[in-house]
Protein backbone atom coordinates (compact mmCIF):
# COMPACT_ATOMS: atom_id res chain seq x y z
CA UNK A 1 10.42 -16.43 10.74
CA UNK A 2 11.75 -18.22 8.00
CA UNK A 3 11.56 -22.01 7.12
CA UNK A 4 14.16 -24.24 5.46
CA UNK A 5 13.19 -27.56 3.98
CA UNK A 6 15.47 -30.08 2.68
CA UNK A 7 14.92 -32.43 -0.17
CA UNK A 8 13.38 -35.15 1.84
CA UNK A 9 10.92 -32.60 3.21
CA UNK A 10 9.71 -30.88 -0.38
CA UNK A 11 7.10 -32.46 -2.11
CA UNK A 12 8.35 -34.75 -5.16
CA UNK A 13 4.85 -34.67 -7.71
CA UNK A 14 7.11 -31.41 -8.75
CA UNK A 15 9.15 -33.43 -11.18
CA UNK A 16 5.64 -34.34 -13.30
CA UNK A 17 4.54 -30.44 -13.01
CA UNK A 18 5.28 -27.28 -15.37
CA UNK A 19 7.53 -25.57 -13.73
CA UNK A 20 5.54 -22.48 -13.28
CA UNK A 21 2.61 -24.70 -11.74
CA UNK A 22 5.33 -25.96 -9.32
CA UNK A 23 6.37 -22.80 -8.54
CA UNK A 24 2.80 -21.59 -7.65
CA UNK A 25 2.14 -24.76 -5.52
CA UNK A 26 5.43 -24.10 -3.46
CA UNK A 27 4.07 -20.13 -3.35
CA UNK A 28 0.60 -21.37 -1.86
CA UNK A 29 2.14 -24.33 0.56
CA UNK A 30 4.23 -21.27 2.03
CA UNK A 31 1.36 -18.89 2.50
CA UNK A 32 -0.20 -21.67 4.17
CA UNK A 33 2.42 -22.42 6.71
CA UNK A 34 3.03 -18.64 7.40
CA UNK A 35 -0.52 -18.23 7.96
CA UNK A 36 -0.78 -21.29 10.39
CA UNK A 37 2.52 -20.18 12.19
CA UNK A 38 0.98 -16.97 12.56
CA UNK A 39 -2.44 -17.70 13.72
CA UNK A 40 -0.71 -19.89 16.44
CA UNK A 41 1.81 -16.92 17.77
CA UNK A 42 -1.74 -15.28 18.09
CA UNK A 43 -3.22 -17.88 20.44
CA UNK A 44 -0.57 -18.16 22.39
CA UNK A 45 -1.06 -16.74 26.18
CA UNK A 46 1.19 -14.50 28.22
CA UNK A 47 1.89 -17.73 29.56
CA UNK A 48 3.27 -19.64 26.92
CA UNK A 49 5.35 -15.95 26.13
CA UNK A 50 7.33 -16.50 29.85
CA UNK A 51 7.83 -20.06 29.59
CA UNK A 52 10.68 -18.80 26.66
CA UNK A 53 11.63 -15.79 28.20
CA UNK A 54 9.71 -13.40 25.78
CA UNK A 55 6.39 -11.41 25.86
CA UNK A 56 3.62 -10.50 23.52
CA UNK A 57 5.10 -7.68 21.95
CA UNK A 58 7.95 -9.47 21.04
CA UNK A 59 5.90 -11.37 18.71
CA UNK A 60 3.13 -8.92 17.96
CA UNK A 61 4.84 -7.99 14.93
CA UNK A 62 5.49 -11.22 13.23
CA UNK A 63 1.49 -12.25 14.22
CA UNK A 64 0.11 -9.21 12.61
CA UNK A 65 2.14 -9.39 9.29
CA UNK A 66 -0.13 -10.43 6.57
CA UNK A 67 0.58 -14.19 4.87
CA UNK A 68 2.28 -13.03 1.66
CA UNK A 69 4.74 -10.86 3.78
CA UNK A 70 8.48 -12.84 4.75
């Protein structure tokens, strides 16, 4: 899974930060979202898996990959 953000979706207080305090706010926002993505491909039910023509294990992999992990 990957996400792409566009300027209109990145946060703007980056222009009064260091740099390197940007840089680690943008590193935590994307654990965040990778964890959240991930927790939810968890809950998701067999279900949910054949309503897009997939199954568990095709996601298993991505659900079980720790945060910091692309």
């Amino acid at each position: 899974m990957s996400a792409h953000t566009t300027n209109l979706m990145t946060n703007h207080h980056h222009s009064t930060m260091h740099p390197v305090a940007a840089a680690i706010s943008d590193l935590f926002h994307t654990w965040a979202e990778r964890s959240k993505r991930r927790a939810e491909l968890a809950r998701l039910s067999d279900r949910d898996f054949h309503d897009v023509g997939a199954s568990w294990s095709d996601f298993a992999y991505e659900a079980s990959k720790p945060f910091w992990r692309e």
